[in-house]
Protein backbone atom coordinates (compact mmCIF):
# COMPACT_ATOMS: atom_id res chain seq x y z
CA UNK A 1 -9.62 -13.59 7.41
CA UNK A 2 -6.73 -12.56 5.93
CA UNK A 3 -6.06 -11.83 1.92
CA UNK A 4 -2.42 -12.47 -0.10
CA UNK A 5 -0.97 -9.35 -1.67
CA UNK A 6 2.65 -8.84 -3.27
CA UNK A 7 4.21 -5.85 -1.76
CA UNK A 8 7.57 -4.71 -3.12
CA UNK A 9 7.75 -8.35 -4.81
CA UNK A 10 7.02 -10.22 -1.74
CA UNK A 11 3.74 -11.96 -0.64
CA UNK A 12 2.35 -10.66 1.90
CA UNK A 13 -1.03 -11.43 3.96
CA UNK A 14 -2.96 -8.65 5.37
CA UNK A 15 -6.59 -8.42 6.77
CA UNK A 16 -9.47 -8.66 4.33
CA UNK A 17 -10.95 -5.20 3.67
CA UNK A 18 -7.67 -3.40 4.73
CA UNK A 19 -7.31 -0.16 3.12
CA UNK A 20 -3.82 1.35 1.93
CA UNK A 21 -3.92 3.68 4.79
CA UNK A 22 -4.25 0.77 7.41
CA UNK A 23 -1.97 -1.24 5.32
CA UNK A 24 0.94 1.45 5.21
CA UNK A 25 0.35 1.42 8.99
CA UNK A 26 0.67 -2.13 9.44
CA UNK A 27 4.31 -2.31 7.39
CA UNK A 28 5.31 1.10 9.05
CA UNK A 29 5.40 3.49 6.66
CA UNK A 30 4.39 7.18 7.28
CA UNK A 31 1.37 7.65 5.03
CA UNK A 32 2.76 11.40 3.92
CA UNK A 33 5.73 10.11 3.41
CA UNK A 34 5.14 7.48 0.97
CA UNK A 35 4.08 6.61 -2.77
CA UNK A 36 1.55 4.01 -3.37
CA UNK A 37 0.95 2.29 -7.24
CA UNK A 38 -1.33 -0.61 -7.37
CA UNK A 39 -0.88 -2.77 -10.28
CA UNK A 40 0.95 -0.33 -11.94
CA UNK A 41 -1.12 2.80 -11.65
CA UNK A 42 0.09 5.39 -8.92
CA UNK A 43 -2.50 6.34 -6.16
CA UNK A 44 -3.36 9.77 -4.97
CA UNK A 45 -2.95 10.33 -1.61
CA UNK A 46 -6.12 11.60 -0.80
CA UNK A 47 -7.40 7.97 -2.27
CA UNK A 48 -5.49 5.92 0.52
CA UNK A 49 -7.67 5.90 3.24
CA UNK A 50 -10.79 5.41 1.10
CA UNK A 51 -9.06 2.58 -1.52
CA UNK A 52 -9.34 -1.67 -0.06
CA UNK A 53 -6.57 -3.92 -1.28
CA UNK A 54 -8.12 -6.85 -3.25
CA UNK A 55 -6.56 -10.63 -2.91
CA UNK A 56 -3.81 -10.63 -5.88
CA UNK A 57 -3.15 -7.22 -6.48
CA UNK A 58 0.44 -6.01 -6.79
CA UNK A 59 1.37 -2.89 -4.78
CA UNK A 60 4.75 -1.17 -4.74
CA UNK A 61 5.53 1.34 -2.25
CA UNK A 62 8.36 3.64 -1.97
CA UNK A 63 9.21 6.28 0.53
CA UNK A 64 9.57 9.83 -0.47
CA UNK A 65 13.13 11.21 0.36
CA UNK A 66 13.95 15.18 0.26
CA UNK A 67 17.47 16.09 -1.36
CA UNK A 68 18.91 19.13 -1.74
């Protein structure tokens, strides 16, 4: 059964007990290469693969760019 999330301000359904790891995955980001908050607080990365997405919550994910 699948759960509704917003995502980068758009509702998104994803399976229930999907953690952030499987759900970078499933959108195709690199999991190194990305920044996760979840209803406004910032996750660690070593919290991804161990941290479920609930129905409602509000994740925003960026992708981490090197300058120079």
């Amino acid at each position: 059964m699948d759960i509704r999330i917003i995502v980068n301000k758009k509702e998104t359904a994803v399976p229930e007990g999907a953690t952030v790891s499987e759900l970078l995955e499933l959108l195709g980001y690199n999991s190194n290469r990305s920044s996760v908050w979840i209803d406004g607080g910032q996750l660690l990365r070593r919290e991804y693969p161990s941290t479920v997405v609930a129905e409602g919550q509000n994740l925003t994910i960026r992708r981490i760019v090197a300058g120079g």
